[in-house]
Protein backbone atom coordinates (compact mmCIF):
# COMPACT_ATOMS: atom_id res chain seq x y z
CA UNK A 1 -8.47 14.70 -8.42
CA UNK A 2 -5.02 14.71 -9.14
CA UNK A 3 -2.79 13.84 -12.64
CA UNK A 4 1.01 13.19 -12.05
CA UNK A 5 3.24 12.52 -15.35
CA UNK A 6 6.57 12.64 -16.03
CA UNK A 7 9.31 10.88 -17.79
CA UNK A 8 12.25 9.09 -15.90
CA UNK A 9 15.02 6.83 -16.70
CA UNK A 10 15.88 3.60 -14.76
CA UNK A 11 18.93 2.03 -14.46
CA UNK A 12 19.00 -1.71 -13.25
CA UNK A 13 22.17 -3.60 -12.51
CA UNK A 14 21.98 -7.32 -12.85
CA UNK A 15 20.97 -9.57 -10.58
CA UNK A 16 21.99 -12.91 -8.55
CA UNK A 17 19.50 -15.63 -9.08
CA UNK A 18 21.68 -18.59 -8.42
CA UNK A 19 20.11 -20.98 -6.69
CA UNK A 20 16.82 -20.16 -6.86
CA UNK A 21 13.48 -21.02 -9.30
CA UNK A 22 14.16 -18.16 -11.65
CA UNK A 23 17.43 -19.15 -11.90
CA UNK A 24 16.48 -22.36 -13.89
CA UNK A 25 14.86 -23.11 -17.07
CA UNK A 26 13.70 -26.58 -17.85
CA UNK A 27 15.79 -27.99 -15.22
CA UNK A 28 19.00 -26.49 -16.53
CA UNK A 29 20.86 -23.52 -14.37
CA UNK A 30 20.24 -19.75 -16.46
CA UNK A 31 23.34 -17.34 -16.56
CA UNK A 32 22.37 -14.00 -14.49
CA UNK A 33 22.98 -12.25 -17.93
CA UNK A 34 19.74 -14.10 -18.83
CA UNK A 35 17.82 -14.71 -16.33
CA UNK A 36 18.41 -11.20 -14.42
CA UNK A 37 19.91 -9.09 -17.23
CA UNK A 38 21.16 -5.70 -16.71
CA UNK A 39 18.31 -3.07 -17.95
CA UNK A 40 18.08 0.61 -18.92
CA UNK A 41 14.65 2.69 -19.49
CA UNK A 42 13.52 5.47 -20.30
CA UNK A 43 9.91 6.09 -20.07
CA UNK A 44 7.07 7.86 -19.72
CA UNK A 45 5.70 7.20 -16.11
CA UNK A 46 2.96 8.02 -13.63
CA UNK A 47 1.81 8.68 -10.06
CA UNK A 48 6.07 9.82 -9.22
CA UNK A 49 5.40 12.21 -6.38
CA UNK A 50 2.02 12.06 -5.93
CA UNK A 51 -0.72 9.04 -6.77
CA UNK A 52 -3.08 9.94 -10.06
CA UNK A 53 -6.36 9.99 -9.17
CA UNK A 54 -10.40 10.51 -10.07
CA UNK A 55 -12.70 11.37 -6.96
CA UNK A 56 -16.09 12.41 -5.57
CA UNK A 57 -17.47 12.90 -2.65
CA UNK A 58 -20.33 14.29 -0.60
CA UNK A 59 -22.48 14.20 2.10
CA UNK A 60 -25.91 14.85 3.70
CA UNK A 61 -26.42 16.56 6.89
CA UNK A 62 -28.28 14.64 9.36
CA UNK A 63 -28.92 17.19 12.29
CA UNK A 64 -27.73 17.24 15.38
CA UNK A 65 -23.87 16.90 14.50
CA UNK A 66 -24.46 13.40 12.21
CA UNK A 67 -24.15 13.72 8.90
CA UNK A 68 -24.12 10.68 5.98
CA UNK A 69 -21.40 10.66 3.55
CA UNK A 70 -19.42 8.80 0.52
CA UNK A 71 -16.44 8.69 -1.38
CA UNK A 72 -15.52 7.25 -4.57
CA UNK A 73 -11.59 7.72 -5.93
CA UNK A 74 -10.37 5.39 -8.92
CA UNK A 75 -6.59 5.68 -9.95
CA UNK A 76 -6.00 6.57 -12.94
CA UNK A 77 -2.66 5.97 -15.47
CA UNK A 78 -2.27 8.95 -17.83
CA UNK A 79 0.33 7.57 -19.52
CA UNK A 80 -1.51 4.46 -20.82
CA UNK A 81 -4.62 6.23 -20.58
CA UNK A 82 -6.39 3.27 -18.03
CA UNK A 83 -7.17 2.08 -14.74
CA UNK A 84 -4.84 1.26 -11.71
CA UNK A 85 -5.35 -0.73 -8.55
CA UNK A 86 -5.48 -3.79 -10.76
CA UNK A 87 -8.31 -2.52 -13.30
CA UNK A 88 -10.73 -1.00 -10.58
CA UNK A 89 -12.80 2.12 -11.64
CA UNK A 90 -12.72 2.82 -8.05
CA UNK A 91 -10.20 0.99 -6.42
CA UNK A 92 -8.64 3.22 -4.29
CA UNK A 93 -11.30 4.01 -2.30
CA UNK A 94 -14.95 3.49 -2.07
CA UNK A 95 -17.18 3.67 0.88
CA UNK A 96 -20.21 5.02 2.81
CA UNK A 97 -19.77 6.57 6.21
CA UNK A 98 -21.61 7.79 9.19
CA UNK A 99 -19.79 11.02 11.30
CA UNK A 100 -20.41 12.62 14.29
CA UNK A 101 -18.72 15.77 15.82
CA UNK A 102 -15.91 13.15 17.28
CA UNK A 103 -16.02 9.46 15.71
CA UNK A 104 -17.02 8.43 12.23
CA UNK A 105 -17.68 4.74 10.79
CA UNK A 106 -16.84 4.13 7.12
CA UNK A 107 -17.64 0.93 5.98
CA UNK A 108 -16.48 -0.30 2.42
CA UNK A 109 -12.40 -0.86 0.34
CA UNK A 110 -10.73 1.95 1.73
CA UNK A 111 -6.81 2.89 3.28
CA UNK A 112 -6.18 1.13 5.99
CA UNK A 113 -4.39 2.61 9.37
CA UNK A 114 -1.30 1.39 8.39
CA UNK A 115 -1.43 4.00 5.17
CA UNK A 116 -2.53 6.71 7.01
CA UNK A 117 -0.05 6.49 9.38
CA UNK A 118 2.39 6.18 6.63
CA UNK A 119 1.30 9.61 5.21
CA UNK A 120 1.45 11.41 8.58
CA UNK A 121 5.01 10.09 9.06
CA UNK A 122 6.66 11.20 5.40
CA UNK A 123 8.06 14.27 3.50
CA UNK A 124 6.30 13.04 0.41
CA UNK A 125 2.96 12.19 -0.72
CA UNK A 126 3.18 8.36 -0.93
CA UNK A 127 4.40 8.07 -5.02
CA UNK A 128 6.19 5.90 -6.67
CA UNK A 129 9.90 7.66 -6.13
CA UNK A 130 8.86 8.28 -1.97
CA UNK A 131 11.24 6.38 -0.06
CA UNK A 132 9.88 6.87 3.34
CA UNK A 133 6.90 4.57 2.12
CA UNK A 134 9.35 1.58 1.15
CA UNK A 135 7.35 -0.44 3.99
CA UNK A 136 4.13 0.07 2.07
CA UNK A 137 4.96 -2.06 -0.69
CA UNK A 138 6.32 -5.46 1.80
CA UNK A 139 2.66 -6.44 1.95
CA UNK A 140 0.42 -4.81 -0.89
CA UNK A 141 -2.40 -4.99 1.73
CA UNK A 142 -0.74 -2.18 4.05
CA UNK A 143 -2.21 0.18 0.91
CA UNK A 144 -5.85 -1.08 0.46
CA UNK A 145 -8.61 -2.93 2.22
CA UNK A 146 -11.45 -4.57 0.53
CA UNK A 147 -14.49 -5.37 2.83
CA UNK A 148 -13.45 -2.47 5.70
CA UNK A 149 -15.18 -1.44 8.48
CA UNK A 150 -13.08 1.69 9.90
CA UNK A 151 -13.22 3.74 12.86
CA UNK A 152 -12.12 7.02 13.39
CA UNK A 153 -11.94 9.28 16.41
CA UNK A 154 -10.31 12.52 16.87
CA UNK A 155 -9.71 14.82 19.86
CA UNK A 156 -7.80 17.87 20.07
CA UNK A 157 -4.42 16.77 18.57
CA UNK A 158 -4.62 13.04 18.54
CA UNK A 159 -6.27 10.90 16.34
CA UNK A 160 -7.12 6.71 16.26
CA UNK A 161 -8.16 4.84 14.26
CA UNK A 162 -8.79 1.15 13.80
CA UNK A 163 -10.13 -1.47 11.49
CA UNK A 164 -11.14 -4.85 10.66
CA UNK A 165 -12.22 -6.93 7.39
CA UNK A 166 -13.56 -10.27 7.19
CA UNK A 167 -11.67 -10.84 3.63
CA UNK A 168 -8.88 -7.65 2.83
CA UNK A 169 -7.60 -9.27 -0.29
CA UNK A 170 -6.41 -12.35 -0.62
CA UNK A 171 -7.35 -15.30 -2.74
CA UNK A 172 -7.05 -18.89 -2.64
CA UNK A 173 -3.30 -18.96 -4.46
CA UNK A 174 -1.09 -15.63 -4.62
CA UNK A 175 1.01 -15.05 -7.19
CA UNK A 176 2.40 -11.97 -9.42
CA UNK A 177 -0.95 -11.94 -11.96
CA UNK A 178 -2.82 -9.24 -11.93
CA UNK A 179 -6.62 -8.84 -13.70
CA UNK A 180 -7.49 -9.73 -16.85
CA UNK A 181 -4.92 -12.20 -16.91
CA UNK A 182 -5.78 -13.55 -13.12
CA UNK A 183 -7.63 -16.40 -12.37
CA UNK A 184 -8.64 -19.07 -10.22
CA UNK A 185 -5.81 -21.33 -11.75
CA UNK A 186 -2.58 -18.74 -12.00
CA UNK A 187 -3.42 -17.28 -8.71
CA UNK A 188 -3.19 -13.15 -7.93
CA UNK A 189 -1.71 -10.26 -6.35
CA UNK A 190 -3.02 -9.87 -2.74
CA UNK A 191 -4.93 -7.22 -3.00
CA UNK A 192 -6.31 -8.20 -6.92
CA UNK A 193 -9.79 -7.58 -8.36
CA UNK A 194 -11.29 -10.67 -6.97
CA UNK A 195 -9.21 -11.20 -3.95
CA UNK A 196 -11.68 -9.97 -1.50
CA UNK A 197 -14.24 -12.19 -2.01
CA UNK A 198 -15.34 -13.30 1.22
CA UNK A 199 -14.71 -16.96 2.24
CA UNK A 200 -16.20 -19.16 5.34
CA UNK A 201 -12.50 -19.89 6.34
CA UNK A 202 -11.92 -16.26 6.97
CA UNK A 203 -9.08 -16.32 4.54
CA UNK A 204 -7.73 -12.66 4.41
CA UNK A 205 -9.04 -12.02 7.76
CA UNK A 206 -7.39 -8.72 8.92
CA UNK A 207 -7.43 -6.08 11.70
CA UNK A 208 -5.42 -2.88 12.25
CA UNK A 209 -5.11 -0.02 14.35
CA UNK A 210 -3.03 3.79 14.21
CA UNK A 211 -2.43 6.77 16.86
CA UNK A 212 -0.99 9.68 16.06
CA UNK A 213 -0.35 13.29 17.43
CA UNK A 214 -0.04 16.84 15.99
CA UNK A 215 0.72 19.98 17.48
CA UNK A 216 2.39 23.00 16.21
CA UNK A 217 4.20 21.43 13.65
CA UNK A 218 5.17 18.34 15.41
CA UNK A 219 3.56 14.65 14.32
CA UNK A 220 4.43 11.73 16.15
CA UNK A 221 2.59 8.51 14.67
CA UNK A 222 2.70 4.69 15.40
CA UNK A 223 0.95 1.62 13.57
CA UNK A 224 0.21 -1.82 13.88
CA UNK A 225 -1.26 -4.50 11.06
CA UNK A 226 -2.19 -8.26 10.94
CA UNK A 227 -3.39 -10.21 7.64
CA UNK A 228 -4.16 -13.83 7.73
CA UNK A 229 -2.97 -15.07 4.46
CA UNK A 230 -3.28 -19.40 4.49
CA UNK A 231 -2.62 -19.31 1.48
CA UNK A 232 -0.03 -20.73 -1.50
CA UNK A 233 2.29 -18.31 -2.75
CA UNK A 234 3.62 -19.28 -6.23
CA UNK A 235 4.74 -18.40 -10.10
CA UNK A 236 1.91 -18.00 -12.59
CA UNK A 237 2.30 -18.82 -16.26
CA UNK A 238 -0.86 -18.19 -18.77
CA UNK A 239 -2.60 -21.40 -17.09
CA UNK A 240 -0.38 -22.94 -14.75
CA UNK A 241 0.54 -22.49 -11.22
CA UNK A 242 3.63 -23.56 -9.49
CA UNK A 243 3.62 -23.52 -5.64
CA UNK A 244 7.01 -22.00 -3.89
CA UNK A 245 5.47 -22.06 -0.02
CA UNK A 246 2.51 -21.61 2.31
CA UNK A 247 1.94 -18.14 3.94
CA UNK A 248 0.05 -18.19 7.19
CA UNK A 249 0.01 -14.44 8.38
CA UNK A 250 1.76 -10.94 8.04
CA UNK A 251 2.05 -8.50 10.93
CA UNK A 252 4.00 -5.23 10.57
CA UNK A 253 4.46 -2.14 12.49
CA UNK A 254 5.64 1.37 12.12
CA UNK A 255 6.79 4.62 14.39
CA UNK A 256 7.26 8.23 12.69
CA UNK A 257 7.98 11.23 13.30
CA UNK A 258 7.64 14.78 11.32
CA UNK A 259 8.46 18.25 12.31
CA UNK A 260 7.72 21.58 10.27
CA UNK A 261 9.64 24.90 10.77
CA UNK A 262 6.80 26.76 8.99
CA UNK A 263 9.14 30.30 9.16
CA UNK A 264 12.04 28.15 7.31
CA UNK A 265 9.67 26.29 4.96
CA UNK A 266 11.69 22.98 6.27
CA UNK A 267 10.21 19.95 6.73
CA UNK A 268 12.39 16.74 8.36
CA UNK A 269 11.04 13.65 9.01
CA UNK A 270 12.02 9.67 9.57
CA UNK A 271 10.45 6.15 10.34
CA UNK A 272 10.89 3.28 11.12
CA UNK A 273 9.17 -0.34 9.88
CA UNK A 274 9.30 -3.88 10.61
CA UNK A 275 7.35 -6.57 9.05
CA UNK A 276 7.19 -10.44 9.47
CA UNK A 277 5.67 -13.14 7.86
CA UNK A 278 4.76 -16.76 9.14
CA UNK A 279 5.03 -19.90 7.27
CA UNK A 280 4.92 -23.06 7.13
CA UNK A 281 8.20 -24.82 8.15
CA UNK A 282 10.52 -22.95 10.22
CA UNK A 283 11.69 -20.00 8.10
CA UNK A 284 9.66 -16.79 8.73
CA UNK A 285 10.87 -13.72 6.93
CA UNK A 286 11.57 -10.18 8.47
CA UNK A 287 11.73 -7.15 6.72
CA UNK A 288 12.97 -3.97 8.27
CA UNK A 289 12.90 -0.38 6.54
CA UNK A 290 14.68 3.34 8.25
CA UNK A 291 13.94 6.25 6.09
CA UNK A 292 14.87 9.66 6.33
CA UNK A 293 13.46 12.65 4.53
CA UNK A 294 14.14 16.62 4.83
CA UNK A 295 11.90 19.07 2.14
CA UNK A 296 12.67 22.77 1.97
CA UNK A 297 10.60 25.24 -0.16
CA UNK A 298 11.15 28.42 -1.94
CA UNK A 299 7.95 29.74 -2.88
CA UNK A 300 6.72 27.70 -5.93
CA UNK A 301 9.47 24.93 -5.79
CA UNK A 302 10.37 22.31 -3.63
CA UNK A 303 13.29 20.73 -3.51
CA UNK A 304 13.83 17.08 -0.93
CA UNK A 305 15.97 14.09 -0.55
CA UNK A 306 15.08 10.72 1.40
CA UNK A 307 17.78 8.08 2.16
């Protein structure tokens, strides 16, 4: 496992509403000084370089090169003391597998390619102050899968793998509440405690697939991802819902690339992402992401920057 704690400040300037939902109350227009006020915090805060985490594992050889294997890892929040991934003991990761000497099948919520090519391609470890994982966070489900069936094959310096999942997290309504609060009224976070639950319509359908190659110090890594959302994406109060739109699909994709200089200690790396999202009507977002990251260490310390 790992615990990551610190305390950081955060300084937010305001924002430009106008002309949207949260820039009106009661059908009257809200200053930006109210409805997106200026903030400063300091705080005690979690998971900054690298996620917090609880995990076991193990596995049973099978003979002949097969063995039988699971993992359970639940994120933890050691400044409050709970549960992350929405209030799951184990929701980062928990699944049963089956490996042989070159493939392996894990079935069960687990990363899906797009994450692991994510942490092939930065400088980081995939926290909460990481830019080179900015992409991650324009569809929640590029982090976790519920209902996963992945396979993995690796040979000599390249690696694939590829996944599907009849529900990956998304439920009827989406909205910004997250578990205890969530329900089948207000809607939830894709991704949420209950999202996954598996629906005749296929809602949440998803598939996924990652390459990547490493070889003395050199990782070159591309990823592609598709969620079917049909879904309505709203604002949540305590019991109502309000609908903004109706989200069809996602599909992103990524290309990285990271070299070490293991007799410098340097490590450089950048990527690229692009993700899109249908709707209903004829405005379909894009959202693009570049990052750039360089790490150098001197013995005990590291010190890096990302733009």
């Amino acid at each position: 496992g790992t615990l990551d704690a610190g305390v950081d400040h955060t300084n937010r300037g305001e924002g430009d509403v106008q002309g949207t939902v949260f820039g009106v109350s009661n059908g009257a227009p809200v200053p930006n000084a109210v409805a997106a006020p200026e903030r400063k915090l300091t705080r005690v805060s979690s998971s900054s370089t690298a996620q917090s985490l609880l995990g076991f594992r193990g596995s049973e050889d099978l003979g002949g090169g097969y063995r039988a294997g699971f993992q359970l890892e639940g994120t933890l929040v050691p400044d409050t003391g709970t549960l992350g991934n929405d209030d799951r003991m184990f929701g980062r990761v928990a699944v049963v597998s089956v490996t042989t000497p070159y493939h392996a099948l894990r079935f069960g919520r687990q990363g899906p390619p797009m994450l692991v090519a994510y942490s092939l391609a930065t400088t980081e470890r995939l926290g909460t102050t990481d830019l080179m994982g900015a992409g991650l966070v324009v569809n929640n489900l590029q982090s976790r899968w519920d209902n996963m069936i992945g396979y993995w094959a690796r040979t000599g310096s390249w690696l694939v793998i590829a996944g599907v999942s009849p529900n990956a997290g998304v439920a009827n309504r989406i909205s910004a509440a997250r578990a205890p609060a969530a329900n089948a009224t207000t809607g939830q976070i894709l991704g949420g405690k209950t999202a996954g639950n598996e629906t005749p319509e296929h809602q949440g359908l998803a598939h996924a697939a990652m390459v990547s190659y490493s070889s003395e110090g050199l990782v070159l890594t591309g990823g592609y991802h598709y969620n079917k959302f049909n879904a309505q994406i709203g604002l949540a109060s305590a019991t109502a819902f309000v609908p903004l739109f109706n989200a069809q699909s996602y599909r992103g994709g990524l290309v990285g690339a990271k070299y070490t200089i293991s007799d410098w200690g340097t490590t450089i790396g950048a990527n690229f992402h692009i993700g899109n999202f249908e709707e209903e009507g004829n405005v379909d977002p894009e959202v693009r992401s570049i990052a750039f990251g360089v790490r150098h260490t001197f013995g005990l310390v590291s010190v890096l920057a990302q733009a």
